[in-house]
N, C-alpha and C. Protein backbone atom coordinates (compact mmCIF):
# COMPACT_ATOMS: atom_id res chain seq x y z
N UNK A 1 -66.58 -35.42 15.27
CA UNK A 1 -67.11 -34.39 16.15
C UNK A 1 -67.15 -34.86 17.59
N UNK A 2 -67.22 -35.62 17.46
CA UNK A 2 -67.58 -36.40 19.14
C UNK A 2 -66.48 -36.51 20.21
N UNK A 3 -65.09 -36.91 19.67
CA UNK A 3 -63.87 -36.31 20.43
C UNK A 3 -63.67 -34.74 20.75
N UNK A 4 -64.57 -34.07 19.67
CA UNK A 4 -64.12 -32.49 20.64
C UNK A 4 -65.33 -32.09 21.09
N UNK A 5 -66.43 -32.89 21.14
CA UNK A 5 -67.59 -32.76 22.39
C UNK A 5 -66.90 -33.28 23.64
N UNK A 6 -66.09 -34.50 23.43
CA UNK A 6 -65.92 -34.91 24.80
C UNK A 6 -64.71 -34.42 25.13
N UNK A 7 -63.87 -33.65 24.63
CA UNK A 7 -62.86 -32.78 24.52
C UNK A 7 -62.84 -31.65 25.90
N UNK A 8 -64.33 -30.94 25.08
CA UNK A 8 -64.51 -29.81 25.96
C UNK A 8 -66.18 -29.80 26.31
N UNK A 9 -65.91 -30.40 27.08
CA UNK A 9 -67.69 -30.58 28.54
C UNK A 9 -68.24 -29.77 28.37
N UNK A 10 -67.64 -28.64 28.91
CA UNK A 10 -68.08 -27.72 29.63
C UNK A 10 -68.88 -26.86 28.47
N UNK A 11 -67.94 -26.94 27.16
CA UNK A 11 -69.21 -25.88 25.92
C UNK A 11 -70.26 -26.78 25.53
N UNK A 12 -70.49 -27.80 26.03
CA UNK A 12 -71.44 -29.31 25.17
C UNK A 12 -72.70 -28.57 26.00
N UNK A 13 -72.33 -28.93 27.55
CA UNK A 13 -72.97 -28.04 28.46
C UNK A 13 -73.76 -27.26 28.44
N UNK A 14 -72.70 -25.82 28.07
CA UNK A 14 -73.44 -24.69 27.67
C UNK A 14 -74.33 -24.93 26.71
N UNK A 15 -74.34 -25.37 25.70
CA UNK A 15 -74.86 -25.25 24.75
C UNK A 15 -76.40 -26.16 24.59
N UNK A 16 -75.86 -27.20 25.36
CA UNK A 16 -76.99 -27.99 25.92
C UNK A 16 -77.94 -26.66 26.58
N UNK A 17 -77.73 -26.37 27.38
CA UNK A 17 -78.79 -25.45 28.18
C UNK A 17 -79.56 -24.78 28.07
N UNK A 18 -78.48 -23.79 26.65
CA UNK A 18 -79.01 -22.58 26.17
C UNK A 18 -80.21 -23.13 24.95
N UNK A 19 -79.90 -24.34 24.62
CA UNK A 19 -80.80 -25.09 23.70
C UNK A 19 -82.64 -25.46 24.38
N UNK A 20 -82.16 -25.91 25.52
CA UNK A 20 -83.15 -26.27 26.37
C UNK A 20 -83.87 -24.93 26.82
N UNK A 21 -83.29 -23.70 27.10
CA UNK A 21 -83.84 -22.70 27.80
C UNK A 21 -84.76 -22.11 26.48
N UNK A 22 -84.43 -22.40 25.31
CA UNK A 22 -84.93 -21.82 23.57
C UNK A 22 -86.06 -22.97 23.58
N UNK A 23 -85.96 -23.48 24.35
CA UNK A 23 -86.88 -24.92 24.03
C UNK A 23 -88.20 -24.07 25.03
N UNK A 24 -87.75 -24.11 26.33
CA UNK A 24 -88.61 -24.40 27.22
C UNK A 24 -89.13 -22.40 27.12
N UNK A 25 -88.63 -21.54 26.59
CA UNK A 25 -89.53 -20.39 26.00
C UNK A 25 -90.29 -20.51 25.01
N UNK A 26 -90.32 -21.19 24.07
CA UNK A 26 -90.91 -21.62 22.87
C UNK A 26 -92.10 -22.66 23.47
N UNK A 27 -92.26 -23.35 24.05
CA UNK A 27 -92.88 -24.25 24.09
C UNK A 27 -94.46 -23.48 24.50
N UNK A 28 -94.27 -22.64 25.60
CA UNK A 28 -95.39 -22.23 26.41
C UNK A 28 -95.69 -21.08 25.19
N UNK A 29 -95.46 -20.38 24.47
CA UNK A 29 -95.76 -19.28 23.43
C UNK A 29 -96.66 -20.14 22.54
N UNK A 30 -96.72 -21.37 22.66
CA UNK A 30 -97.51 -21.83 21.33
C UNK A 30 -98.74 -22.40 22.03
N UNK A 31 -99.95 -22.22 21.46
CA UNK A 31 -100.91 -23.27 21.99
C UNK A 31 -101.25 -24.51 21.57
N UNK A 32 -101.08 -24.84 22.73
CA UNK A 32 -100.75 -26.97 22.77
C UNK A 32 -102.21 -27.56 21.58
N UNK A 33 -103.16 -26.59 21.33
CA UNK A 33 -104.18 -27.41 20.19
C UNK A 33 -103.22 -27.04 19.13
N UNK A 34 -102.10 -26.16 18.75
CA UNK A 34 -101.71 -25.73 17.22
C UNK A 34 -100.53 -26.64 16.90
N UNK A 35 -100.16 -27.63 17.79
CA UNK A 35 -98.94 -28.59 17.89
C UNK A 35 -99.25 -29.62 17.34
N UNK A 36 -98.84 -30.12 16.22
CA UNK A 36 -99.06 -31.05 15.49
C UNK A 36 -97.39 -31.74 15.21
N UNK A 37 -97.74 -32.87 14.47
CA UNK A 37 -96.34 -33.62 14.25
C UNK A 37 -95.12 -32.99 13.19
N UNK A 38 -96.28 -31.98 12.24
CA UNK A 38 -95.00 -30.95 11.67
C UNK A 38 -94.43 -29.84 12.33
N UNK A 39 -95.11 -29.29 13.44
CA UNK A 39 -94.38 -28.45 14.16
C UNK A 39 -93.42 -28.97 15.00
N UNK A 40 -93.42 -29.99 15.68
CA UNK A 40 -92.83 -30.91 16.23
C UNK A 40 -91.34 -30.87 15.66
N UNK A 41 -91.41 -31.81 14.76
CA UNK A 41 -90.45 -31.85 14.22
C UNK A 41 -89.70 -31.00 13.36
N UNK A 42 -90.49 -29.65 13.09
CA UNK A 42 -89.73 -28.27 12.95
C UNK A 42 -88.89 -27.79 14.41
N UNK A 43 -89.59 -28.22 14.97
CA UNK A 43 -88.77 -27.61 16.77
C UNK A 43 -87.47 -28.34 16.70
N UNK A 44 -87.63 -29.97 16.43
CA UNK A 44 -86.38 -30.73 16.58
C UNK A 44 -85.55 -30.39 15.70
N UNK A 45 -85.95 -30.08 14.72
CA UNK A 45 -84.58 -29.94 14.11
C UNK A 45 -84.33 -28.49 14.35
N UNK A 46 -85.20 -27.40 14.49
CA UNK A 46 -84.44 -25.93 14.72
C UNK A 46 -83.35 -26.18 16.33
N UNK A 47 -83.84 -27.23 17.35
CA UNK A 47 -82.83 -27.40 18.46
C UNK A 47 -81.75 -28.58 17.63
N UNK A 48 -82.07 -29.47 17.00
CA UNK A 48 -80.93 -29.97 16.67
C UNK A 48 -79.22 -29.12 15.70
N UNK A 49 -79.93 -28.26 15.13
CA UNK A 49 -79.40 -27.16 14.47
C UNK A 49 -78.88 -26.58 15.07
N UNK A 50 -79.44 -25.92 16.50
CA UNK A 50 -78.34 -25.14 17.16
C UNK A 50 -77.37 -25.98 18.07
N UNK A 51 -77.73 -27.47 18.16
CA UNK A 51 -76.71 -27.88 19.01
C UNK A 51 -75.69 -28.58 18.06
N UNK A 52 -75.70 -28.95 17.20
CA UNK A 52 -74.62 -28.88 15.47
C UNK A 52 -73.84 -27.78 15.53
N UNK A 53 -74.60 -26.97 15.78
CA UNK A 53 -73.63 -25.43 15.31
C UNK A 53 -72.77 -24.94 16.38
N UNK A 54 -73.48 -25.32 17.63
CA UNK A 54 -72.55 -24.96 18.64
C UNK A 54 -71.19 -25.89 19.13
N UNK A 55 -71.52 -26.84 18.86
CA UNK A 55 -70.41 -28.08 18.66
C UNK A 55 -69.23 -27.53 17.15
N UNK A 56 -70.06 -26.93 16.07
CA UNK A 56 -69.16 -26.70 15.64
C UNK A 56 -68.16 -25.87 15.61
N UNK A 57 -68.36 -24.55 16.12
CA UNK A 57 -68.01 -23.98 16.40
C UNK A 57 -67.01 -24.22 17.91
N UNK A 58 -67.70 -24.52 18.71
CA UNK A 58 -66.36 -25.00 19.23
C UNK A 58 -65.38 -25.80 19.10
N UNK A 59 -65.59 -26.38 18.01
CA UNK A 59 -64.75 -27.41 17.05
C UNK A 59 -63.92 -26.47 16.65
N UNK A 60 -64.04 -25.61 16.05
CA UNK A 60 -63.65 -24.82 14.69
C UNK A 60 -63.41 -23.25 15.67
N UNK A 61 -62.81 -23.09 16.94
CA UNK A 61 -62.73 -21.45 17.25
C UNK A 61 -62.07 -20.76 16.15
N UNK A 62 -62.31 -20.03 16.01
CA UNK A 62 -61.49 -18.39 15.34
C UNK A 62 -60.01 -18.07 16.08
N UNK A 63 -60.61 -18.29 17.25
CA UNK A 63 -59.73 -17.41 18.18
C UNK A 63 -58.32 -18.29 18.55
N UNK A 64 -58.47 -19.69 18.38
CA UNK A 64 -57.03 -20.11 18.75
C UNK A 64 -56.74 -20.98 17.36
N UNK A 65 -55.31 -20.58 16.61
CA UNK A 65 -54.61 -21.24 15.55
C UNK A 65 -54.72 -22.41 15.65
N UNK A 66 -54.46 -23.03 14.21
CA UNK A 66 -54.49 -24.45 14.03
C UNK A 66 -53.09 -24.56 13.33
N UNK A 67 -52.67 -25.32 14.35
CA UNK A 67 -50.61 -25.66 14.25
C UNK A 67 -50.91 -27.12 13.31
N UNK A 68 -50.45 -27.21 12.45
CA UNK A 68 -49.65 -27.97 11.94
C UNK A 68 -48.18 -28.26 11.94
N UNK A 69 -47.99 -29.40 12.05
CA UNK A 69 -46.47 -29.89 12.51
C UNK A 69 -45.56 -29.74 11.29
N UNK A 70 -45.02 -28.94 10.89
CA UNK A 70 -43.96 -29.62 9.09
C UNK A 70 -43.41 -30.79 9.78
N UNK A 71 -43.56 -31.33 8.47
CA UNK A 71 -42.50 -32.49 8.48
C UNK A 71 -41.14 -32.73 8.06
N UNK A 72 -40.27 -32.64 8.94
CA UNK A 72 -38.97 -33.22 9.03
C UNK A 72 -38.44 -34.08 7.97
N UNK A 73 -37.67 -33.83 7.18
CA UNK A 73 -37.16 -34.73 6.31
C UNK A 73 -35.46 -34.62 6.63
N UNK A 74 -34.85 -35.29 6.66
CA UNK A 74 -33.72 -35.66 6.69
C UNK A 74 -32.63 -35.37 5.53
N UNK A 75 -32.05 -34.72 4.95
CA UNK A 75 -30.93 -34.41 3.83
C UNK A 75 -29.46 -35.01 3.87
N UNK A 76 -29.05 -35.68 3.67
CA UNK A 76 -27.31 -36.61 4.05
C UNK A 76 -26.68 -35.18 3.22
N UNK A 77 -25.51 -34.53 3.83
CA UNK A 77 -24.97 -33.41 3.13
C UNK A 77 -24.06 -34.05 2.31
N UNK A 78 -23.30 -33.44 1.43
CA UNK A 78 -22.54 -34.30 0.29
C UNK A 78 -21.04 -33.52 0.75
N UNK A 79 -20.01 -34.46 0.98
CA UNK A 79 -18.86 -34.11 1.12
C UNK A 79 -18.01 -33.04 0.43
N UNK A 80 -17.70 -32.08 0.97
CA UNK A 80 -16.60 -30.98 0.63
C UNK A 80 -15.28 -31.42 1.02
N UNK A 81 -14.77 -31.26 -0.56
CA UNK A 81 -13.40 -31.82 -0.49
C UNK A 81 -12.77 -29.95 -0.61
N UNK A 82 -12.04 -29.63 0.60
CA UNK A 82 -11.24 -28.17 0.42
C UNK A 82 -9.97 -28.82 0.18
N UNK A 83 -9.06 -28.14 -0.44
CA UNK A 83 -7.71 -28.29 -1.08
C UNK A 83 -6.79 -27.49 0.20
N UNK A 84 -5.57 -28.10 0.57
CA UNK A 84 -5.19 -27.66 1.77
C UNK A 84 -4.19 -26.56 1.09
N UNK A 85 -4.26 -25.07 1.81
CA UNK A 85 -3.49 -24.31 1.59
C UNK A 85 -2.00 -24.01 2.27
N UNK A 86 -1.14 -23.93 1.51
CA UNK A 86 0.75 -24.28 2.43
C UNK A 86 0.76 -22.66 2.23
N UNK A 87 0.80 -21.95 3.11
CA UNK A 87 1.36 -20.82 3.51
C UNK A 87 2.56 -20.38 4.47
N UNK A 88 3.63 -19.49 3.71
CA UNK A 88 4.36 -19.10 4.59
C UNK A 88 4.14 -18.13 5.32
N UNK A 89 4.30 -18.64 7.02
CA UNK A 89 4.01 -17.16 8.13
C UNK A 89 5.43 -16.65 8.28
N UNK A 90 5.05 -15.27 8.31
CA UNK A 90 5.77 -14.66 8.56
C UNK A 90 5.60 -14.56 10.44
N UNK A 91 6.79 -14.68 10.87
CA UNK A 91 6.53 -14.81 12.49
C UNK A 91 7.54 -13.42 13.12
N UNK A 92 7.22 -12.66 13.81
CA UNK A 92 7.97 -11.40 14.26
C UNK A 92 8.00 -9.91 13.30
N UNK A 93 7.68 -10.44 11.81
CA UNK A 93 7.81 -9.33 10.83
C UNK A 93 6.82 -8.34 11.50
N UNK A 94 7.62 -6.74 11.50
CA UNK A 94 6.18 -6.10 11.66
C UNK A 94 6.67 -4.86 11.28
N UNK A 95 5.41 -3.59 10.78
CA UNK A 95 6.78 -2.36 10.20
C UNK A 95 7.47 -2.20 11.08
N UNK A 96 7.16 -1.94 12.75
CA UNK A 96 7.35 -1.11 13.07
C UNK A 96 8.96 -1.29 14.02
N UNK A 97 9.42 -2.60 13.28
CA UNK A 97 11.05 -3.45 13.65
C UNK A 97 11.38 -3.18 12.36
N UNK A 98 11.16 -2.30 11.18
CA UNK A 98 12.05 -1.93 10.24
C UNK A 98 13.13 -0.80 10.83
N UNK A 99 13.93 -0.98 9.44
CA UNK A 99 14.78 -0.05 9.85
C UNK A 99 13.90 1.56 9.43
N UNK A 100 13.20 1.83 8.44
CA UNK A 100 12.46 2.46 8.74
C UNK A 100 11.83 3.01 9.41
N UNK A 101 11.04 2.49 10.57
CA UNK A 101 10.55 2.94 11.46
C UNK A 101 11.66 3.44 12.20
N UNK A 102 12.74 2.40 12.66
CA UNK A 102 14.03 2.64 13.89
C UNK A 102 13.93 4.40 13.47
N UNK A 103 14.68 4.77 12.04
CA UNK A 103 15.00 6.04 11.74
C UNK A 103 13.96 7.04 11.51
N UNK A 104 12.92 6.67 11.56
CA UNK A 104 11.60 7.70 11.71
C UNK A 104 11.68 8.02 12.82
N UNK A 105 11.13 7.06 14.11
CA UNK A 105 11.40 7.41 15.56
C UNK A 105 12.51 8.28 15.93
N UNK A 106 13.67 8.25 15.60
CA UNK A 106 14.73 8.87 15.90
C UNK A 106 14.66 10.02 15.88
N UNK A 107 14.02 10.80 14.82
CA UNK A 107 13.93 12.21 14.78
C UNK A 107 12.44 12.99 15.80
N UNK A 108 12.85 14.43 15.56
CA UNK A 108 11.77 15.23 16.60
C UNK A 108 10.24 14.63 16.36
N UNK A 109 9.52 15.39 16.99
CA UNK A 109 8.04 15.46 16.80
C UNK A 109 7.95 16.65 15.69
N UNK A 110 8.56 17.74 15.51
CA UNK A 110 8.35 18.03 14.13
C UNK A 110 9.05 18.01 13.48
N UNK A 111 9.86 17.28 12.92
CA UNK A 111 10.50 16.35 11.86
C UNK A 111 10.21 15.68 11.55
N UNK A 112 9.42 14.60 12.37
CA UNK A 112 8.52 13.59 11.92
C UNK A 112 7.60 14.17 11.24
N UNK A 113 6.42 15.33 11.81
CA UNK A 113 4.86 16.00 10.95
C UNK A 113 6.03 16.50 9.97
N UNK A 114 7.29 17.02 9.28
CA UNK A 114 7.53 17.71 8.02
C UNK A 114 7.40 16.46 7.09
N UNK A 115 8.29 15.28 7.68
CA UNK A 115 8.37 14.22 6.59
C UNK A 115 7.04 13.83 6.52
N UNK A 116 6.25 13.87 6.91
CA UNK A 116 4.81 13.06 6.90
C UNK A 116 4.10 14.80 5.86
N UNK A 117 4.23 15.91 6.29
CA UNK A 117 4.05 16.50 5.14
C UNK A 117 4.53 16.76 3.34
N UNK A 118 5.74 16.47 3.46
CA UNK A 118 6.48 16.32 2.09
C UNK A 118 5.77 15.11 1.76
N UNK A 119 5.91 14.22 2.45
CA UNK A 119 4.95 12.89 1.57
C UNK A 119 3.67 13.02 1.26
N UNK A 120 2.89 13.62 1.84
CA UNK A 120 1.73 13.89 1.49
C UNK A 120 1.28 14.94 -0.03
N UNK A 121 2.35 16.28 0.21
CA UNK A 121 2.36 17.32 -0.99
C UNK A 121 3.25 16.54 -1.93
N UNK A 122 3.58 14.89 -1.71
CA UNK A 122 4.26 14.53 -3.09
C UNK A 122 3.31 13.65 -3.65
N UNK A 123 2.16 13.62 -2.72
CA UNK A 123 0.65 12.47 -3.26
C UNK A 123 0.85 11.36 -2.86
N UNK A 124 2.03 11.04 -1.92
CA UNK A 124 2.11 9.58 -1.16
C UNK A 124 1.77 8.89 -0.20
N UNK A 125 1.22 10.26 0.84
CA UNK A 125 0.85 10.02 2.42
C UNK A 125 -0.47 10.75 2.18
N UNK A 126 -1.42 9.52 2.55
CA UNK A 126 -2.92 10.43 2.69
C UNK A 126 -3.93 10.24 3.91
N UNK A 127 -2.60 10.19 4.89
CA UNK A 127 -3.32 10.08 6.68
C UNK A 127 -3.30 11.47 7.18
N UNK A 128 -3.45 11.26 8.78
CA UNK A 128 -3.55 12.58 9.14
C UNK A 128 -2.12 13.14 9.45
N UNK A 129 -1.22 13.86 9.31
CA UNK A 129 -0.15 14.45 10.06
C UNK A 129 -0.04 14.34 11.61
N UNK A 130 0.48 13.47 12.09
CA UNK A 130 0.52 13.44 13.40
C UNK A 130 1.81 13.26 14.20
N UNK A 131 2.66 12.75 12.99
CA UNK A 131 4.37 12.99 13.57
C UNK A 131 3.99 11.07 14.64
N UNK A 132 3.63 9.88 13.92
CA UNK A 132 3.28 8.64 14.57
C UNK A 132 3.50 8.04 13.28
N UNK A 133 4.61 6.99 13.28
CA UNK A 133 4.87 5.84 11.91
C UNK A 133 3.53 4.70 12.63
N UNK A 134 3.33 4.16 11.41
CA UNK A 134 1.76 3.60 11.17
C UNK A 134 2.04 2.81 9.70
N UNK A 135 0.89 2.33 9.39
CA UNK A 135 1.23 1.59 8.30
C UNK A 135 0.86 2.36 7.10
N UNK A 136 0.16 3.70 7.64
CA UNK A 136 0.02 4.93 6.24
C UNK A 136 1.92 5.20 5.75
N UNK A 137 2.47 5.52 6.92
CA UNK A 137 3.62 6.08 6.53
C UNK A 137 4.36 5.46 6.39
N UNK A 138 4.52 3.89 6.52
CA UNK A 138 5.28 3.19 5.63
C UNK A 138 4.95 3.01 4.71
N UNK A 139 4.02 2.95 4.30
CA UNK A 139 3.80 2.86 2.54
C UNK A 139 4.38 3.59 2.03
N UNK A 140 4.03 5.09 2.49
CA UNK A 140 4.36 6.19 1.59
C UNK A 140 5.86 6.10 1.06
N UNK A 141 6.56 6.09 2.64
CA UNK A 141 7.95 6.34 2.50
C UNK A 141 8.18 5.36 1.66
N UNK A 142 8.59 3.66 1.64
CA UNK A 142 8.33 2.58 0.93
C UNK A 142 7.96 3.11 -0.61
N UNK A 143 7.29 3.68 -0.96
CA UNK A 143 6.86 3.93 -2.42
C UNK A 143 7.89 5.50 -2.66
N UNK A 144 7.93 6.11 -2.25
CA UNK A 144 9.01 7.57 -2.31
C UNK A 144 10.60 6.53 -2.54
N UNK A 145 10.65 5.81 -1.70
CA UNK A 145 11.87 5.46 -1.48
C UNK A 145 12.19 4.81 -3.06
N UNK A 146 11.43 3.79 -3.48
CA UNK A 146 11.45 2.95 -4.94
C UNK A 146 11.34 4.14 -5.95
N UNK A 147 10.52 4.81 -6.01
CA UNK A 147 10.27 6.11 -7.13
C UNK A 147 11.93 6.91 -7.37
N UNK A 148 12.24 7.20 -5.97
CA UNK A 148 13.98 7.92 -6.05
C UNK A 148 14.61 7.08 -6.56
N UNK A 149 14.27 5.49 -6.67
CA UNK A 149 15.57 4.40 -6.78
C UNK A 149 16.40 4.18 -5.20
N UNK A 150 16.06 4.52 -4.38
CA UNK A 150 17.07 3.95 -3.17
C UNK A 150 15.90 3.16 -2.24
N UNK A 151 16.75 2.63 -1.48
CA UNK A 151 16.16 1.33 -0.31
C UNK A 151 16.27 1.73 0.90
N UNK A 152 15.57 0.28 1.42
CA UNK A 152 15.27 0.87 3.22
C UNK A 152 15.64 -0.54 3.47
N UNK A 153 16.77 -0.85 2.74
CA UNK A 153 17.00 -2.05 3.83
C UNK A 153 17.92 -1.76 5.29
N UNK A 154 18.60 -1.22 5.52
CA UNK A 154 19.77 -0.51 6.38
C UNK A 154 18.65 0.97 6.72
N UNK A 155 19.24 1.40 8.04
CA UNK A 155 18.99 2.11 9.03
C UNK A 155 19.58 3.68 8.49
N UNK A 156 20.78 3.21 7.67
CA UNK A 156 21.72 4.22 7.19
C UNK A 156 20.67 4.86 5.97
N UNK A 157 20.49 3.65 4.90
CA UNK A 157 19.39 4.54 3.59
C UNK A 157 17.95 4.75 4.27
N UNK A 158 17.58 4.26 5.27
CA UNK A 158 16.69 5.13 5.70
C UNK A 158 16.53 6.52 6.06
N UNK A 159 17.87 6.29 7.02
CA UNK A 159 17.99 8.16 6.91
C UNK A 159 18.56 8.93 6.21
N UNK A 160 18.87 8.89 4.97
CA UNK A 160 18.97 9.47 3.60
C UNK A 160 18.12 9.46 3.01
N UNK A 161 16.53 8.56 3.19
CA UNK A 161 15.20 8.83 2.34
C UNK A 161 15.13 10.29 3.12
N UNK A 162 14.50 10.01 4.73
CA UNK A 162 14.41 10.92 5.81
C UNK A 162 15.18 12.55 5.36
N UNK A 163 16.10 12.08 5.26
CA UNK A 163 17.14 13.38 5.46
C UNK A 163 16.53 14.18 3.92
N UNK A 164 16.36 13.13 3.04
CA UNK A 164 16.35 13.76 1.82
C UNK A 164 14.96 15.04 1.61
N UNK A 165 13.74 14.31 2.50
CA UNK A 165 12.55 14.59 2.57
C UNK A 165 12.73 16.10 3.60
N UNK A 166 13.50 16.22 4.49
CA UNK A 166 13.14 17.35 5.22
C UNK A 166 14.16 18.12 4.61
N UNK A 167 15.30 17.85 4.55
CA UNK A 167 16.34 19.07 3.69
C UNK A 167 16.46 19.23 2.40
């Protein structure tokens, strides 16, 4: 207790005072023939009592938390062994340097929305109609094209999927 008396003065103080001021009202209320050595020492300890309590309490506020520090422990992590993955990149591939695309572009703006509609009323294209190759409408065509049996490797069977789809 005595480090957080000398902690904080200023409530030892207070409390000192307010002890003394309980003292020095009490004292004159009693008459000095009715003061004997048991009242006496009822006084001391009712002031020793409040200056215990007021110490404790400022020991012990309500009002500001009591932090405890966790303690830090240290964990060594255990080595991850990852397995290295060999992948081939593809470098430049993209749809839109197929020959596919080449022969999509080629035709109108509505030639493009018909073929992008036939694929769709065949259940293959399920984007919006916009007459724009994308990676919806290569699929489609791509999967129409395998279902007929013909290819899109050449520019030429592309536009025979194409041609086939609008005429």
């Amino acid at each position: 207790m005595l480090p957080a008396i000398v902690a904080k003065p200023n409530a030892f103080k207070r409390n000192a005072v307010a002890a003394l001021i309980a003292l020095g009202v009490a004292l004159p209320a009693a008459p000095a023939l009715a003061w004997g050595q048991r009242e006496q020492d009822v006084l001391k300890g009712v002031v020793g009592t409040l200056l215990v309590q007021g110490a404790i309490r400022e020991i012990k506020d309500p009002r500001q938390p009591v932090y405890v520090q966790p303690r830090q422990v240290y964990v060594q992590p255990e080595p991850v062994y990852v397995e290295p993955r060999y992948e081939r990149h593809h470098r430049g591939v993209s749809i839109y340097g197929t020959a596919a695309a080449q022969a999509f572009n080629s035709y109108s703006s509505s030639e493009r929305r018909l073929i992008q509609r036939r694929l769709s009323s065949y259940g293959y294209y399920r984007g919006g109609i916009d007459g724009s190759f994308g990676p919806g409408t290569y699929s489609a065509v791509v999967a129409y094209a395998q279902d007929e049996g013909e290819s899109l490797r050449s520019t030429a069977s592309a536009f025979g999927v194409y041609d086939s789809l609008i005429y």
